[in-house]
C-alpha atoms as a PDB file:
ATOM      1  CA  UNK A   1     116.213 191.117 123.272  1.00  0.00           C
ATOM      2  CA  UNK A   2     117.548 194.200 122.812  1.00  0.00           C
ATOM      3  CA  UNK A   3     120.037 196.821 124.095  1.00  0.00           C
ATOM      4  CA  UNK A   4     119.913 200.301 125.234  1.00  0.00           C
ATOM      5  CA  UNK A   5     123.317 202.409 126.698  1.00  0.00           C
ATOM      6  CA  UNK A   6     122.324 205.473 126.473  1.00  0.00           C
ATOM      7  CA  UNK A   7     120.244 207.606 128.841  1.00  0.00           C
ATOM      8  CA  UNK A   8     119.285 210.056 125.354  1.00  0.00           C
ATOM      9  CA  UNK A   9     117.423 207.119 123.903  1.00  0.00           C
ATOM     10  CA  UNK A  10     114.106 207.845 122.753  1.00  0.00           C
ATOM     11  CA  UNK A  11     112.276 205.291 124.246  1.00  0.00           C
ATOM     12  CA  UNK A  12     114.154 206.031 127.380  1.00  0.00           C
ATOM     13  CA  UNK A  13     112.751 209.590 127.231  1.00  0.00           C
ATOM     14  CA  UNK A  14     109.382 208.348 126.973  1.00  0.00           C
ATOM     15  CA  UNK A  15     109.394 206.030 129.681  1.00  0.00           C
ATOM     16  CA  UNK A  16     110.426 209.405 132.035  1.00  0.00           C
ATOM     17  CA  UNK A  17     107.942 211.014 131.143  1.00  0.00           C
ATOM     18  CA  UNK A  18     105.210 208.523 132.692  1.00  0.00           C
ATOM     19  CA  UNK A  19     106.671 209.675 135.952  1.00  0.00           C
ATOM     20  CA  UNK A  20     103.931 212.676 135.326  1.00  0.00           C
ATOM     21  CA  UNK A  21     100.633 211.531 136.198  1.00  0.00           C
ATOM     22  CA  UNK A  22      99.492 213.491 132.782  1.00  0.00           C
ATOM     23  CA  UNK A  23     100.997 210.916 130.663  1.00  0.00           C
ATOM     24  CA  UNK A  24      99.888 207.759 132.463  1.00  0.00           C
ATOM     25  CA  UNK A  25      96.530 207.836 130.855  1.00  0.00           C
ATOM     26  CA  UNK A  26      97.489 204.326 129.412  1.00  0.00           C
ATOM     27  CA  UNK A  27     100.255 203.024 130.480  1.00  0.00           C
ATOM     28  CA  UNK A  28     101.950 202.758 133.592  1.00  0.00           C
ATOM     29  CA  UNK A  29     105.521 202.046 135.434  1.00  0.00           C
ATOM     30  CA  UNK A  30     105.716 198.934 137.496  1.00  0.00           C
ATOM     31  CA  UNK A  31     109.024 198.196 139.728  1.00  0.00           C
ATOM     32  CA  UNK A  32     110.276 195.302 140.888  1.00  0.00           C
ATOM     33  CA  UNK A  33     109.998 192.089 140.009  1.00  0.00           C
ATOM     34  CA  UNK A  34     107.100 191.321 142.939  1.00  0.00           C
ATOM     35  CA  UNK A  35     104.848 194.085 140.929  1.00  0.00           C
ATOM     36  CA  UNK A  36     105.903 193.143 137.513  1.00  0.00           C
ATOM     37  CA  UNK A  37     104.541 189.607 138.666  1.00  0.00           C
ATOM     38  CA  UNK A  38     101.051 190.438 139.741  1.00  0.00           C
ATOM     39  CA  UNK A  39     100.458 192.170 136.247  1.00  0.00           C
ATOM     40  CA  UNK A  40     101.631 189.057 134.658  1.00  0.00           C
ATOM     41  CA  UNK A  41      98.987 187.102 137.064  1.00  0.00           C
ATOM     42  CA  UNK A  42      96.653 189.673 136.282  1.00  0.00           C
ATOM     43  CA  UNK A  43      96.980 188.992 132.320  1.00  0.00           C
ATOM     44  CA  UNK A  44      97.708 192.683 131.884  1.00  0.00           C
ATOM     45  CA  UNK A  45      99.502 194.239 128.934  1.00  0.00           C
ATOM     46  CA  UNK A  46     102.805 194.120 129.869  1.00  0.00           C
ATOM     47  CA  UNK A  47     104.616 196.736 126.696  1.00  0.00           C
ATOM     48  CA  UNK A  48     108.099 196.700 128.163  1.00  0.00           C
ATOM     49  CA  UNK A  49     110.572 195.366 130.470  1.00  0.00           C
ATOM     50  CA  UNK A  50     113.652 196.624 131.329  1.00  0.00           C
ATOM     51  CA  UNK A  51     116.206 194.804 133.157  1.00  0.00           C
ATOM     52  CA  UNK A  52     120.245 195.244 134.156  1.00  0.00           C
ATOM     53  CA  UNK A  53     119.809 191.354 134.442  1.00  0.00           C
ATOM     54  CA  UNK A  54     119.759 189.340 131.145  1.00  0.00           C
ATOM     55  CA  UNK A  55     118.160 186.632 133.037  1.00  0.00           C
ATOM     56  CA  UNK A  56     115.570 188.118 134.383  1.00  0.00           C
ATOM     57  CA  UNK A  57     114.389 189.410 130.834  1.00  0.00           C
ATOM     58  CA  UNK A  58     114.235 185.605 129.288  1.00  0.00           C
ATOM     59  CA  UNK A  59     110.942 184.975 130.394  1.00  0.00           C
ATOM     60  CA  UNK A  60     109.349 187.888 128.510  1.00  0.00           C
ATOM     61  CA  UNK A  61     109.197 188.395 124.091  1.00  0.00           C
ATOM     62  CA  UNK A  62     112.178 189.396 122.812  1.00  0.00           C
ATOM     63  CA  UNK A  63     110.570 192.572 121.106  1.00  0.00           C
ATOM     64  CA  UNK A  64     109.814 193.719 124.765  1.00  0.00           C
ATOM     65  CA  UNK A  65     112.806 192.702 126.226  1.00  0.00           C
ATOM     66  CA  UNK A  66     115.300 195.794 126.775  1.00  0.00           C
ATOM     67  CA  UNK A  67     118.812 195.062 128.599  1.00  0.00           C
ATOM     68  CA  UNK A  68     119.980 198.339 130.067  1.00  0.00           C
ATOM     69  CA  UNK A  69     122.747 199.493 131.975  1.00  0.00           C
ATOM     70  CA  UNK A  70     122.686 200.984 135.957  1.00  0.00           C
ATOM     71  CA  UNK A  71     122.738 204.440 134.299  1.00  0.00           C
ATOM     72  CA  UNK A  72     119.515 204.132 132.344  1.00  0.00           C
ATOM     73  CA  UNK A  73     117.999 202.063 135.141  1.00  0.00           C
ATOM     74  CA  UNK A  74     118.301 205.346 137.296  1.00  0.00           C
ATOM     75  CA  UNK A  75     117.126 207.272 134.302  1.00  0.00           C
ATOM     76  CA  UNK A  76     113.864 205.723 133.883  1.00  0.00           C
ATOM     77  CA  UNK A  77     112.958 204.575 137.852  1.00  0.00           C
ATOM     78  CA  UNK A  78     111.209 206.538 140.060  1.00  0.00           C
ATOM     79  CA  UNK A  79     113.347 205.229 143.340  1.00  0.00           C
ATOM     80  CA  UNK A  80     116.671 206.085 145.229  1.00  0.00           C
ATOM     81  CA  UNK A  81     118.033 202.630 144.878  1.00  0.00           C
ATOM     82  CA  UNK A  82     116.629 201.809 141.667  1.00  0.00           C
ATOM     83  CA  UNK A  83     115.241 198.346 140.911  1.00  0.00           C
ATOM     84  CA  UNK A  84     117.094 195.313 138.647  1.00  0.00           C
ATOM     85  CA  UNK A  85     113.408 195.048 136.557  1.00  0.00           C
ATOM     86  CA  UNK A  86     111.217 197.593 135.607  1.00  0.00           C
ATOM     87  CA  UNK A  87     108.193 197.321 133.140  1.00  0.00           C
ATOM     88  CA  UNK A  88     105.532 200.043 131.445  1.00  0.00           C
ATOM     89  CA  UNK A  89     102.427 197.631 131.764  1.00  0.00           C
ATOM     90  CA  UNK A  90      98.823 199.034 130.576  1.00  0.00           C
ATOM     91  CA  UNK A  91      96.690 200.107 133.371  1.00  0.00           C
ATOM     92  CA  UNK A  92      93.737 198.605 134.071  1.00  0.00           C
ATOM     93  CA  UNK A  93      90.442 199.505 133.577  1.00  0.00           C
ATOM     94  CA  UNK A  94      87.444 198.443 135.729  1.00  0.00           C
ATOM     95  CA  UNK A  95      83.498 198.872 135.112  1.00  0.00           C
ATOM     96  CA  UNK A  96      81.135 200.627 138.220  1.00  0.00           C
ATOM     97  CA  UNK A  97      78.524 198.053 137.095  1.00  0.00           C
ATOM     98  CA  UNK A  98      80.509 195.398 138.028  1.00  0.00           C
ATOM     99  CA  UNK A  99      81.051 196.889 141.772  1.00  0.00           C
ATOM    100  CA  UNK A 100      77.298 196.684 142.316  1.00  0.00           C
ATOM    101  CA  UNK A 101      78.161 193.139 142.656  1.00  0.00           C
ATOM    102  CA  UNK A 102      80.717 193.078 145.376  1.00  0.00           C
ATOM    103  CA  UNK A 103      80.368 192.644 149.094  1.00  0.00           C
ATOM    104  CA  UNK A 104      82.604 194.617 151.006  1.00  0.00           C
ATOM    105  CA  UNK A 105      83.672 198.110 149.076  1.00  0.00           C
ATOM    106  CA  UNK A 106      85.894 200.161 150.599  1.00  0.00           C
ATOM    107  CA  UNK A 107      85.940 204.312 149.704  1.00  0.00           C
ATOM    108  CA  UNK A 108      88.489 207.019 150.103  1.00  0.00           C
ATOM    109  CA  UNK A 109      87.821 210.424 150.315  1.00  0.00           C
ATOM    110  CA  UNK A 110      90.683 213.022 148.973  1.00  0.00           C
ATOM    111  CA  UNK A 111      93.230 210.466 149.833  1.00  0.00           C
ATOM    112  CA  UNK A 112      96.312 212.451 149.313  1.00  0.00           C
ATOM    113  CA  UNK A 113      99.491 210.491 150.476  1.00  0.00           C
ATOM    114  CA  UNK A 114     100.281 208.007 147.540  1.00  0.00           C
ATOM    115  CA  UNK A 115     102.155 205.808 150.598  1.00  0.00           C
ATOM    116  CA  UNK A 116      98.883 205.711 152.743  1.00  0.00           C
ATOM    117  CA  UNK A 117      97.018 204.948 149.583  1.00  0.00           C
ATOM    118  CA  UNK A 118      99.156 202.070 148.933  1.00  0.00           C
ATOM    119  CA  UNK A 119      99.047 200.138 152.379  1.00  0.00           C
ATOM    120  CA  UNK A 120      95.452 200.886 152.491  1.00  0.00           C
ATOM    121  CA  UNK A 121      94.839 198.687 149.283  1.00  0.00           C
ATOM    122  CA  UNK A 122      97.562 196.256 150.868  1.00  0.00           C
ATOM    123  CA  UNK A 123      95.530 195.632 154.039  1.00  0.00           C
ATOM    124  CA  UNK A 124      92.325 195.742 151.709  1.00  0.00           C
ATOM    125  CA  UNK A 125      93.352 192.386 149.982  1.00  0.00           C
ATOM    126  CA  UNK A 126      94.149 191.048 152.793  1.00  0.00           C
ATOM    127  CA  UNK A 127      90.905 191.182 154.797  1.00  0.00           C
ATOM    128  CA  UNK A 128      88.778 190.454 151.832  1.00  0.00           C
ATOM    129  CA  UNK A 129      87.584 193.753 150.232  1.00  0.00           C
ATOM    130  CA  UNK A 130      86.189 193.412 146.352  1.00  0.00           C
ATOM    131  CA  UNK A 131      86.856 196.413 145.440  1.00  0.00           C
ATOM    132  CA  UNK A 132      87.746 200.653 146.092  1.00  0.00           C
ATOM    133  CA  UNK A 133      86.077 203.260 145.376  1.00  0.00           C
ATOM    134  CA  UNK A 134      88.212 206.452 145.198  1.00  0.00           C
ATOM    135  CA  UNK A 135      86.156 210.005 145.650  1.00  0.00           C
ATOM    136  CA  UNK A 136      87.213 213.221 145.339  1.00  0.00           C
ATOM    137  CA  UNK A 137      90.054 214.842 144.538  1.00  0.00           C
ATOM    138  CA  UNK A 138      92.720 211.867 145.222  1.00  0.00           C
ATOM    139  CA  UNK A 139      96.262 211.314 144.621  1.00  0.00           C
ATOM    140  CA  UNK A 140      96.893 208.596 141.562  1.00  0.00           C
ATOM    141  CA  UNK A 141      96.032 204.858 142.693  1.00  0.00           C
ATOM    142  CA  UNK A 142      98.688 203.860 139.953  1.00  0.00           C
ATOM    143  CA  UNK A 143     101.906 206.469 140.614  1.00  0.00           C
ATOM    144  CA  UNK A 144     104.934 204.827 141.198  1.00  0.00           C
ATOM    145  CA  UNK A 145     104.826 205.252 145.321  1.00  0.00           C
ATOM    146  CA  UNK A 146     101.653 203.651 145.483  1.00  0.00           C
ATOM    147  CA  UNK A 147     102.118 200.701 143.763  1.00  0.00           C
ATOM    148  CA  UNK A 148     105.503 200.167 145.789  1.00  0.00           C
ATOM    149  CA  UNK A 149     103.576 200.975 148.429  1.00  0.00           C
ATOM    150  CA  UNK A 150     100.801 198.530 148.117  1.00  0.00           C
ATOM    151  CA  UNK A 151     103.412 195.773 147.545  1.00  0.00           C
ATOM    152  CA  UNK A 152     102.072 193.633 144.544  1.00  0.00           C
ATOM    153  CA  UNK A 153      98.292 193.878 145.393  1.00  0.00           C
ATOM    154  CA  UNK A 154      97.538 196.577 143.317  1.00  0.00           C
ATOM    155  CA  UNK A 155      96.391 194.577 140.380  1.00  0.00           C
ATOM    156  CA  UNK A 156      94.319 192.485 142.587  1.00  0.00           C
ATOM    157  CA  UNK A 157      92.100 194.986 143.588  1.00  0.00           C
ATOM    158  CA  UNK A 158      89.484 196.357 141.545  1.00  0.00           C
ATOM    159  CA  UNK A 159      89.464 200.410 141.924  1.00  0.00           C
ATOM    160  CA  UNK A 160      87.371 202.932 140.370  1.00  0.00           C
ATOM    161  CA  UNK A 161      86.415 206.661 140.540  1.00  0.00           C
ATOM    162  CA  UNK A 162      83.052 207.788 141.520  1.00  0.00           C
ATOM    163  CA  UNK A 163      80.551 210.894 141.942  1.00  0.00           C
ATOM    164  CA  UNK A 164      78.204 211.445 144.140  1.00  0.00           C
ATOM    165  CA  UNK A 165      75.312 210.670 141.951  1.00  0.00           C
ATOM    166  CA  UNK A 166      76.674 207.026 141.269  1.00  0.00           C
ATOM    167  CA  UNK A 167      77.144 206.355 144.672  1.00  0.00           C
ATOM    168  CA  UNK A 168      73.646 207.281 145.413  1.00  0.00           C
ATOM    169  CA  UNK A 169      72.518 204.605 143.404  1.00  0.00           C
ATOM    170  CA  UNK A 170      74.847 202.074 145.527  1.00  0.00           C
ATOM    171  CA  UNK A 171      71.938 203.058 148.310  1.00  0.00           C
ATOM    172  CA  UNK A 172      69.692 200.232 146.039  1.00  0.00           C
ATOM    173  CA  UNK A 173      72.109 197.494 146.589  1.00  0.00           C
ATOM    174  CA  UNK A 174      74.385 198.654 149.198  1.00  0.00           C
ATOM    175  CA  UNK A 175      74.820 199.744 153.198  1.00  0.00           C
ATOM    176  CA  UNK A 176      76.413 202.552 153.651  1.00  0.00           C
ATOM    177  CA  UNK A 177      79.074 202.440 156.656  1.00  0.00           C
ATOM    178  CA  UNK A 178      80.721 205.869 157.711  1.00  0.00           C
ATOM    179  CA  UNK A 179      83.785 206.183 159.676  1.00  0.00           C
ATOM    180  CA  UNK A 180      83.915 209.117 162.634  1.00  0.00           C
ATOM    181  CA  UNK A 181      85.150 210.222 165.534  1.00  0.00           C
ATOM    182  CA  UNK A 182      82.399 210.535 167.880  1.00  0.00           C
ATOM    183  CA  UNK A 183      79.652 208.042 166.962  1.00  0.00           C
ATOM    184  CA  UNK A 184      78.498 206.068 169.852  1.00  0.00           C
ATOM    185  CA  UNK A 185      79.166 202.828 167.633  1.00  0.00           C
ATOM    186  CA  UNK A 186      82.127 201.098 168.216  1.00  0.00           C
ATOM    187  CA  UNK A 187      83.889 199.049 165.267  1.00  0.00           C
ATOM    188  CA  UNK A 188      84.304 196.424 167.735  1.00  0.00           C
ATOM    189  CA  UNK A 189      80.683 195.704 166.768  1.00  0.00           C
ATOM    190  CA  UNK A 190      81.161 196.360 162.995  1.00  0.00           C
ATOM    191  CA  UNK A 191      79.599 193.170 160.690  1.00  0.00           C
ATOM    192  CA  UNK A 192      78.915 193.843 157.283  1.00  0.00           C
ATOM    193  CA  UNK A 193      76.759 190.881 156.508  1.00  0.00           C
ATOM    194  CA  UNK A 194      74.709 192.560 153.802  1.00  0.00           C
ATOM    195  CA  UNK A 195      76.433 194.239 151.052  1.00  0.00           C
ATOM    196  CA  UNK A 196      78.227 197.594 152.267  1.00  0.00           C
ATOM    197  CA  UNK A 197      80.417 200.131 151.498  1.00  0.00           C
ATOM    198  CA  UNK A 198      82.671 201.433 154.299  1.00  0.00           C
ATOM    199  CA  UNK A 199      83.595 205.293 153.975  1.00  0.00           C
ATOM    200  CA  UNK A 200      87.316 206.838 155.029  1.00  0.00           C
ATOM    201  CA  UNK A 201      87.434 210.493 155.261  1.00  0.00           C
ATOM    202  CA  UNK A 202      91.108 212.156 154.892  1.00  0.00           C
ATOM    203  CA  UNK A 203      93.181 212.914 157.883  1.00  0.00           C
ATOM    204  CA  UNK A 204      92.597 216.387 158.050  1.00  0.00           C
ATOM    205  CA  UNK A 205      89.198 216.843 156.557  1.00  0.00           C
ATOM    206  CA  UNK A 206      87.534 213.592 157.356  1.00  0.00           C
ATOM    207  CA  UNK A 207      84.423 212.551 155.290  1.00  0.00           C
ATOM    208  CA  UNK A 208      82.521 215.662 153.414  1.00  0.00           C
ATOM    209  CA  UNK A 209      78.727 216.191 153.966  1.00  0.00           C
ATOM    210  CA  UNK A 210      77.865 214.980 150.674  1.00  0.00           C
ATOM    211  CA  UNK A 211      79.211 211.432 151.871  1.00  0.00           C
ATOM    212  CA  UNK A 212      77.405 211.720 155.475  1.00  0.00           C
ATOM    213  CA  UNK A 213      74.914 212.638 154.121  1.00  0.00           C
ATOM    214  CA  UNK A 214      74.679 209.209 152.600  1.00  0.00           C
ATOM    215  CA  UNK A 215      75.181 207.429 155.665  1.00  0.00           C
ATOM    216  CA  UNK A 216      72.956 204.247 157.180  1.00  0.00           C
ATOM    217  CA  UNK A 217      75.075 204.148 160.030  1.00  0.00           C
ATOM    218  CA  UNK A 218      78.313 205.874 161.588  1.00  0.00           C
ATOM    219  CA  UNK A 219      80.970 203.839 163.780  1.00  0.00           C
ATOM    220  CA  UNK A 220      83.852 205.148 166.157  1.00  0.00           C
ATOM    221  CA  UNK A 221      86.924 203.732 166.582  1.00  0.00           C
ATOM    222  CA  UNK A 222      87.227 203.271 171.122  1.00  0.00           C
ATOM    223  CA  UNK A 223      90.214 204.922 171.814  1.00  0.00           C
ATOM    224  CA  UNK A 224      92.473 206.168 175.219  1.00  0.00           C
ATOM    225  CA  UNK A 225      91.003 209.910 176.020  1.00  0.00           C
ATOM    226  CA  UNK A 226      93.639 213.142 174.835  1.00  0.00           C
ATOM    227  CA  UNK A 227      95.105 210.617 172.317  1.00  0.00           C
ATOM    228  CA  UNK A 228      94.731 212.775 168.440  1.00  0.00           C
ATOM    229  CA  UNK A 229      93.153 210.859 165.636  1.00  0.00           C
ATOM    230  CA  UNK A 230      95.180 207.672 164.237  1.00  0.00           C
ATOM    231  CA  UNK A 231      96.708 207.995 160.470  1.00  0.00           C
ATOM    232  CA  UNK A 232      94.583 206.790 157.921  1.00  0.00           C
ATOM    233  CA  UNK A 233      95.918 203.235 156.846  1.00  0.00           C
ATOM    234  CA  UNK A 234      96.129 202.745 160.350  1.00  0.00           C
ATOM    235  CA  UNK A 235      92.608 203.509 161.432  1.00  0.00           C
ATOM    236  CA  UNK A 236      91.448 201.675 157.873  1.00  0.00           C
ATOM    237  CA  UNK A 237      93.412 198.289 158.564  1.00  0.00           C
ATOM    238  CA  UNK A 238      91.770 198.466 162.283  1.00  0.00           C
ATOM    239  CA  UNK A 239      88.338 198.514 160.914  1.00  0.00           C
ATOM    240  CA  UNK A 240      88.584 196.161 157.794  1.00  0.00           C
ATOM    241  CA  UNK A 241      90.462 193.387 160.544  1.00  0.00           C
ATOM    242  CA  UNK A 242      86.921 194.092 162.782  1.00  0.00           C
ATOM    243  CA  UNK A 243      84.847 193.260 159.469  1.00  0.00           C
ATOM    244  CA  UNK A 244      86.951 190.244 158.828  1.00  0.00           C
ATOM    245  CA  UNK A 245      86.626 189.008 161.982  1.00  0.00           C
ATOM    246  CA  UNK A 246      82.817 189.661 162.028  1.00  0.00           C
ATOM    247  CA  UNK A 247      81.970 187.679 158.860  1.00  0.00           C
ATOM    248  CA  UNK A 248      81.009 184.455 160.419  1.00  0.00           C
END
């Protein structure tokens, strides 16, 4: 185990600087012990841990192990109230070969609010979606806020970037569900017995033409009249509980 005191240390200045998107190429900052633990399930990298708690750091190699005081604990986390365990785990990587495979695959497009982004991948484990397909330009699936945010699921959900021309190949092996505001489907009747891919547009934008254009069929959710659209993790948790429900 070892022991850092002072906020000028040069691994301390390192881990800072993966609160930048630009340098979390590889690695990435995990807080809380709840997060820290689903990389460990995962069997991902885990390159650090820092703790204010001796005891929480006995679990993990003592060349890994740093024991840190409040001040550096503020230094290097991302939060207000900073966490008693912190760790710089290796992000993972995930092959668009291996979604062809999956059931239910759930795609955001230009997701911008890292907090939305986060309970939408919460509410995705929990009604059974394999994986997420992110298109666009999207905020980072693996900043701080969204991993917080998603509250330990992120490393159980697959999620990958795609471009249009991949997705039209997931035409071959896939149904392709869009989400709007005036379809005369209801999600009520959404089943997604065959493999499919739902589609979320953004708030503000909703889905782009090149998505729509991909479409097999568009659903609604029903709705009180003069009430505005729902937020997004909202209106995505509605639908995935319908295609839970529907499985059989």
């Amino acid at each position: 185990m070892i022991e850092i005191t002072s906020v000028q240390n040069n691994l301390v200045k390192d881990i800072v600087k993966l609160h930048q998107k630009k340098y979390r190429e590889e690695f990435i900052i995990v807080e809380g012990k709840k997060a820290l633990f689903g990389a460990k399930e995962e069997n991902l990298e885990i390159k650090y841990v820092f703790s204010v708690d001796k005891s929480l750091l006995l679990e993990y190699e003592d060349d890994k192990a740093y024991l840190i005081n409040e001040k550096v604990m503020e230094k290097i986390s991302t939060t207000e109230s900073a966490p008693n365990i912190l760790g710089v785990v290796k992000k993972p990587e995930y092959a668009i070969e291996s979604f062809k495979t999956f059931k239910k695959i759930l795609l955001l497009d230009s997701i911008k609010d890292a907090g939305n982004l986060g309970t939408i991948i919460r509410t995705a484990a929990a009604f059974n979606v394999d994986g997420i397909i992110l298109f666009g330009d999207c905020t980072d699936e693996f900043s701080p806020k969204t991993i917080r945010s998603a509250a330990g699921n992120i490393f159980k959900m697959p999620i990958i970037h795609a471009s249009i021309g991949e997705l039209i190949e997931f035409k071959k092996t896939h149904k392709i569900l869009t989400t709007v505001v005036n379809s005369k489907n209801s999600t009520a009747n959404l089943e997604a017995k065959t493999p499919s891919i739902i589609m979320f547009g953004s708030e503000a934008q909703g889905l782009c033409k090149e998505l729509l254009s991909l479409s097999d069929i568009s659903y609604t959710i029903p709705m009180k009249k003069g009430v505005e659209s729902l937020n997004l993790a909202i209106s995505a948790g509605i639908i995935l509980y319908e295609m839970y429900k529907n499985e059989g």
